[in-house]
Protein backbone atom coordinates (compact mmCIF):
# COMPACT_ATOMS: atom_id res chain seq x y z
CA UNK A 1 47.19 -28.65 -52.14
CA UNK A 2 43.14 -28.92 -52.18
CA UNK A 3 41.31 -30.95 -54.27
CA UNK A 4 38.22 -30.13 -56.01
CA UNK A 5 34.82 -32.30 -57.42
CA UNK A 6 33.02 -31.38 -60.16
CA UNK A 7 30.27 -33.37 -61.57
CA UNK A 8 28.56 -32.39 -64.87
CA UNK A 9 26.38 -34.23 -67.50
CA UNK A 10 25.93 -32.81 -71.04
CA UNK A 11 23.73 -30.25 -70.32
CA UNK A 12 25.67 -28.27 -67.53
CA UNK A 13 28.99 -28.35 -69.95
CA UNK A 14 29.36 -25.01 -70.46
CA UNK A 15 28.42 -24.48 -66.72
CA UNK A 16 30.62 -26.09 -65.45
CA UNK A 17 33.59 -25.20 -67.60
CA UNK A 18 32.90 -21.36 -66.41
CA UNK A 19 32.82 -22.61 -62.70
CA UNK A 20 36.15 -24.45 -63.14
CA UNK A 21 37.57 -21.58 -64.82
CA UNK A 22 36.70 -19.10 -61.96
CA UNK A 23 37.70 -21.47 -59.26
CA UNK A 24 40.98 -21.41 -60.70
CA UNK A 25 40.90 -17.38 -61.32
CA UNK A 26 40.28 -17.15 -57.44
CA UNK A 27 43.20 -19.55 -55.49
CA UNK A 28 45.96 -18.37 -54.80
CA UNK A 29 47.83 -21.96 -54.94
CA UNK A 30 48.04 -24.84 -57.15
CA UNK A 31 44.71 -27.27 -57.43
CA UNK A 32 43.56 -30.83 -58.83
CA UNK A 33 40.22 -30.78 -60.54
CA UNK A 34 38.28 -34.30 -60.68
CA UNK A 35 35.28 -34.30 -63.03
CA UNK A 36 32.78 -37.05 -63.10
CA UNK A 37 31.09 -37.19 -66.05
CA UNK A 38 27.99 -39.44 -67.05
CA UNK A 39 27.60 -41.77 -69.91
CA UNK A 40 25.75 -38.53 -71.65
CA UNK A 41 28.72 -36.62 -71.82
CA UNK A 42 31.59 -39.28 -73.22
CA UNK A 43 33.83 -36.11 -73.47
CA UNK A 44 34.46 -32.95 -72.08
CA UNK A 45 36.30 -30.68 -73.72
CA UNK A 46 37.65 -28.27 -71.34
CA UNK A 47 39.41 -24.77 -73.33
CA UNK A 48 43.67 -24.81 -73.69
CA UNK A 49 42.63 -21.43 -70.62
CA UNK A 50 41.84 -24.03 -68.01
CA UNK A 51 44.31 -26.70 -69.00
CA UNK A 52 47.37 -24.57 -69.04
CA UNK A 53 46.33 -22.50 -66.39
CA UNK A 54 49.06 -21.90 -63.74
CA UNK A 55 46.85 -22.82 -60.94
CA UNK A 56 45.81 -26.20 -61.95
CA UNK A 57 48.16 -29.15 -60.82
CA UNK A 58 46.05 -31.75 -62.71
CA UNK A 59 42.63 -32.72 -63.90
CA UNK A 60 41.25 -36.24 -63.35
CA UNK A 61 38.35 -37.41 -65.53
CA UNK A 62 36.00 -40.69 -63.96
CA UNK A 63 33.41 -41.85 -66.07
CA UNK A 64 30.06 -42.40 -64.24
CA UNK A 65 27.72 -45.26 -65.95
CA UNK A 66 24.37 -44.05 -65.60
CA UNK A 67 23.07 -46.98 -67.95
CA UNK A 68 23.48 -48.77 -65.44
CA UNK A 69 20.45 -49.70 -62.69
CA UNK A 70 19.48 -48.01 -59.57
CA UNK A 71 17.25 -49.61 -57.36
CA UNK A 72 14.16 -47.54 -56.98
CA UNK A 73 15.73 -44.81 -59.12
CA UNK A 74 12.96 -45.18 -61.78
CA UNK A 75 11.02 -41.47 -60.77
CA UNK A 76 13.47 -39.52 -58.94
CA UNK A 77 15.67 -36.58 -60.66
C-alpha cells in the first residue's frame, strides 16, 4: 500500500482537493492520504467523493503551527 503527502494552506484548498481526487481516480490499489495543514486552514473539508472513494484506505490530518517562530524565516516565502 503507498502512502501519499499532501500539504495545503487555505489558499490551495480547492487545489488540492482536485489533486487528491485525481490521485485516487488514477491507482489501481488502495492508498493513505496525509494532509498537513497550517494554522490558516483549521479545517479541510474534503467532498463525501474522496472520503468514500474505494481507493482510499485512510486519510490522516496533522496540524502544522505556523504561529509559531522560525529562525531567520522573517523574508522568505
Amino acid at each position: 500500500m503507498n502512502n501519499y503527502l499532501f500539504a495545503f494552506d487555505s489558499n490551495y484548498e480547492i487545489q488540492g482537493t482536485v489533486a487528491i481526487y485525481s490521485l485516487l481516480e488514477n491507482v489501481s490499489e488502495n492508498i493513505n492520504i496525509f494532509v498537513i495543514r497550517d494554522s490558516s486552514n483549521k479545517s479541510i473539508r474534503l467532498p463525501s467523493k474522496i472520503l468514500e472513494h474505494k481507493n482510499l484506505n485512510k486519510i490522516i490530518y496533522k496540524l502544522f503551527d505556523t504561529d509559531a517562530f522560525f529562525h531567520n524565516m522573517e523574508l522568505a516565502h
